[in-house]
Protein backbone atom coordinates (compact mmCIF):
# COMPACT_ATOMS: atom_id res chain seq x y z
CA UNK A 1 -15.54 -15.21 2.38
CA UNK A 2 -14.84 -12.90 -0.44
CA UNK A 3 -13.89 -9.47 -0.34
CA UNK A 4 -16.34 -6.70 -0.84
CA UNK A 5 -16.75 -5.20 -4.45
CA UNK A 6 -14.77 -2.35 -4.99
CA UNK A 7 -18.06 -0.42 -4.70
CA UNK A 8 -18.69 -1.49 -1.56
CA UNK A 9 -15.39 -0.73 -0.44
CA UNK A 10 -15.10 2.71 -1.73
CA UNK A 11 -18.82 3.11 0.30
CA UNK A 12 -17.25 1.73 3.54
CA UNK A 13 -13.83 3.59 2.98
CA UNK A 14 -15.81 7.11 2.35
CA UNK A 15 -17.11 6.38 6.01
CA UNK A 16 -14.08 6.38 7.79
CA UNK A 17 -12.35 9.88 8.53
CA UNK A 18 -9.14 10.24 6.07
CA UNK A 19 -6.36 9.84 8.57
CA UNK A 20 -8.18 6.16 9.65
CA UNK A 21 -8.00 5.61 5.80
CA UNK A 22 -4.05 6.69 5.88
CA UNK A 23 -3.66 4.36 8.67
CA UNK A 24 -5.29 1.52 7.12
CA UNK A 25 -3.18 2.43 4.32
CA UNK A 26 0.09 2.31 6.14
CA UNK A 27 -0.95 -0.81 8.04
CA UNK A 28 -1.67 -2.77 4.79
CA UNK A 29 1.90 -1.61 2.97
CA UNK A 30 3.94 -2.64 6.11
CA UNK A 31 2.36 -5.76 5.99
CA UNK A 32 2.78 -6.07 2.63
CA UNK A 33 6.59 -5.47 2.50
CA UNK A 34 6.93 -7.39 6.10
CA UNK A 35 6.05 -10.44 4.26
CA UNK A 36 7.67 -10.44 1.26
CA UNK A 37 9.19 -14.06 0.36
CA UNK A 38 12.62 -12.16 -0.15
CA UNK A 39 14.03 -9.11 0.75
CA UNK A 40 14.13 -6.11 -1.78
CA UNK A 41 17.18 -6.66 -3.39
CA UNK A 42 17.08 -3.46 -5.54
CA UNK A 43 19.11 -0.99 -3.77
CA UNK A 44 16.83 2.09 -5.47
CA UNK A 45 13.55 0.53 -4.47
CA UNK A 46 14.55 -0.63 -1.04
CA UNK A 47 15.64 2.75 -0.20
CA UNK A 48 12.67 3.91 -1.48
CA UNK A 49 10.46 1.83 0.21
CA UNK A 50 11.96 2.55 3.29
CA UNK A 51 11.70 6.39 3.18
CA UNK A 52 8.23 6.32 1.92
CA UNK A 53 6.95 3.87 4.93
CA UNK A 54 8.81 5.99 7.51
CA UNK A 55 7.11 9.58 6.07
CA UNK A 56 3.76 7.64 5.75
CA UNK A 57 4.44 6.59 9.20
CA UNK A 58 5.19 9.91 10.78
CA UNK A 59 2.15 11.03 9.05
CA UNK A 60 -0.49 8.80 10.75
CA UNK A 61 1.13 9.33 13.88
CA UNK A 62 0.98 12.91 13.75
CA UNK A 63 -3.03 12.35 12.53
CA UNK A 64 -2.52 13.68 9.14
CA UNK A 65 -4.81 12.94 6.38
CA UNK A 66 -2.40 12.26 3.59
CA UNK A 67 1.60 12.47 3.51
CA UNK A 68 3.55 15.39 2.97
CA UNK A 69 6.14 14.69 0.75
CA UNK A 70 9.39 15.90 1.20
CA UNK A 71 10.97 18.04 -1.55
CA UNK A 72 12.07 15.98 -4.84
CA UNK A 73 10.78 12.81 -3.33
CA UNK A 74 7.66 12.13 -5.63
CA UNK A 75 10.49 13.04 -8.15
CA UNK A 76 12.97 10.59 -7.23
CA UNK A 77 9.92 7.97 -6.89
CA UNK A 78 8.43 8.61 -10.47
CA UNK A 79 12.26 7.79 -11.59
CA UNK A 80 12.34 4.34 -9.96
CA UNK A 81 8.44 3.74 -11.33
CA UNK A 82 9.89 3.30 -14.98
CA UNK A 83 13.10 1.80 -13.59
CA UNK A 84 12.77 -0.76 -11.12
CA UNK A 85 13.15 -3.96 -12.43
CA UNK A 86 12.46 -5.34 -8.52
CA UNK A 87 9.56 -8.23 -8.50
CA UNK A 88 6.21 -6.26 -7.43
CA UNK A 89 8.45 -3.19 -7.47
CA UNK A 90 6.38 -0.67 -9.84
CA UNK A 91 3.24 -1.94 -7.40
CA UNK A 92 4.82 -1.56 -4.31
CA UNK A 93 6.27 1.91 -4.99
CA UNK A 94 2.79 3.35 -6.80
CA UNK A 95 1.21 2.38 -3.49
CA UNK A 96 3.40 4.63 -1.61
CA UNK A 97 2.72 7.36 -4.48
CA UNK A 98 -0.52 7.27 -4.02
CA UNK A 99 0.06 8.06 -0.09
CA UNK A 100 1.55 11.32 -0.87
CA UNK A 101 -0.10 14.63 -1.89
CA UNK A 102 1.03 15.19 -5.05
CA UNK A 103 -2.18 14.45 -5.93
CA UNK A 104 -4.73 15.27 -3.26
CA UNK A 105 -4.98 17.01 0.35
CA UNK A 106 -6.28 13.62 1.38
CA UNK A 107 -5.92 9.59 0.86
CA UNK A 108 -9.22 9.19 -1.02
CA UNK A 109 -11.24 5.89 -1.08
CA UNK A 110 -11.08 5.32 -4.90
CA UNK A 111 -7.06 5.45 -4.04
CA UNK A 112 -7.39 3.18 -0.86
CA UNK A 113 -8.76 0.95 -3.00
CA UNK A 114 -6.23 0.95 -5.76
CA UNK A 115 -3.81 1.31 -3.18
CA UNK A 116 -5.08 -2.15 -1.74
CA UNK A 117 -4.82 -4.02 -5.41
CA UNK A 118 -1.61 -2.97 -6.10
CA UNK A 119 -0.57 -4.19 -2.69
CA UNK A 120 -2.32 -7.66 -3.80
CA UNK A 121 -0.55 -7.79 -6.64
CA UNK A 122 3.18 -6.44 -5.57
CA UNK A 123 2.72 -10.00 -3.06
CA UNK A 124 1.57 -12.06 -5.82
CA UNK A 125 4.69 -10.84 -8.24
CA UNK A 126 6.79 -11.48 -5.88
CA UNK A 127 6.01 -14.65 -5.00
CA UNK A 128 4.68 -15.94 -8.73
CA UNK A 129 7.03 -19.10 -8.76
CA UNK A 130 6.07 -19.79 -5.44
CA UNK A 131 4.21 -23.72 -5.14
CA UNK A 132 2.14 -22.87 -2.43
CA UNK A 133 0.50 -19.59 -4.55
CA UNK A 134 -2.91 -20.63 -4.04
CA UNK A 135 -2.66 -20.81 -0.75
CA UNK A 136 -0.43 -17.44 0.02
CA UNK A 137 -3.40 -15.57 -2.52
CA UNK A 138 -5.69 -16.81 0.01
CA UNK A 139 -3.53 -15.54 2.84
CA UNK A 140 -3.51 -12.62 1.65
CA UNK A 141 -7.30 -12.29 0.89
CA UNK A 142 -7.84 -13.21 4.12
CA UNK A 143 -5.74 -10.38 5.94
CA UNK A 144 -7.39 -8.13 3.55
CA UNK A 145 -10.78 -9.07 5.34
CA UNK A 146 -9.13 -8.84 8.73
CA UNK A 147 -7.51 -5.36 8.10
CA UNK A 148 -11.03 -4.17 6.52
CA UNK A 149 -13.02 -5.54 9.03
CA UNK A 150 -10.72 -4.08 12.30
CA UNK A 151 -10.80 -0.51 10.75
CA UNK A 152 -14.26 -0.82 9.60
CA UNK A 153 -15.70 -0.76 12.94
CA UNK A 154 -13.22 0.65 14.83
């Protein structure tokens, strides 16, 4: 079963109230990192990573609609953007931008959605030599559905 359009998505995501869009969010970058073929070797964007999950975190735990960031971090994250030479790294690390609010006082659908793709493809980067890549795209497509459908009618 295919994935909604990105239409239908931002309709379904515009339901939800922003922190269960945060949440979904967070839930869908942990995964993403969690099941990496190999751990981020890049010191910068491990670090990175790491910070960003555990303020996106604390944010959805606290019920927060988007994720205060703390001072120079959306700084020190547009740095490693241009930089990181890390497999999937630019993806991974503008999904976690686009958790902060540098931009907005909440995690819009239009950025769930990119926030989603750019997960997709951080997972298909890094595992791009991979033989089995068929089958891990499919693995991943299918717990896109599952995440959708568990917050969609939750």
């Amino acid at each position: 079963m295919p994935l909604p359009r990105i239409e239908q998505l931002e309709a379904a995501f515009g339901r939800l109230p922003a922190p269960r869009r945060l949440a979904l969010a967070a839930e869908h970058l942990e995964w993403t990192v969690a099941n990496f073929a190999a751990p981020i070797a890049d010191l910068t964007t491990r670090s990175l990573v790491r910070r960003a999950a555990d303020a996106v975190r604390a944010a959805v735990d606290a019920g927060a609609a988007i994720t205060p960031a703390p001072p120079g971090f959306i700084d020190e994250l547009d740095a490693a953007l241009d930089d990181s030479c890390e497999p999937g790294g630019f993806d991974l690390l503008i999904s976690y931008y686009l958790c902060f609010d540098e931009l907005a006082l909440e995690l819009r659908p239009d950025r769930l959605v990119t926030i989603l793709d750019h997960c997709r493809e951080a997972d298909s980067q890094r595992h791009d030599h991979d033989s089995d890549g068929e089958s891990r795209r499919e693995a991943v497509a299918a717990y896109q559905r599952d995440l959708l459908r568990r917050h969609l009618r939750e």
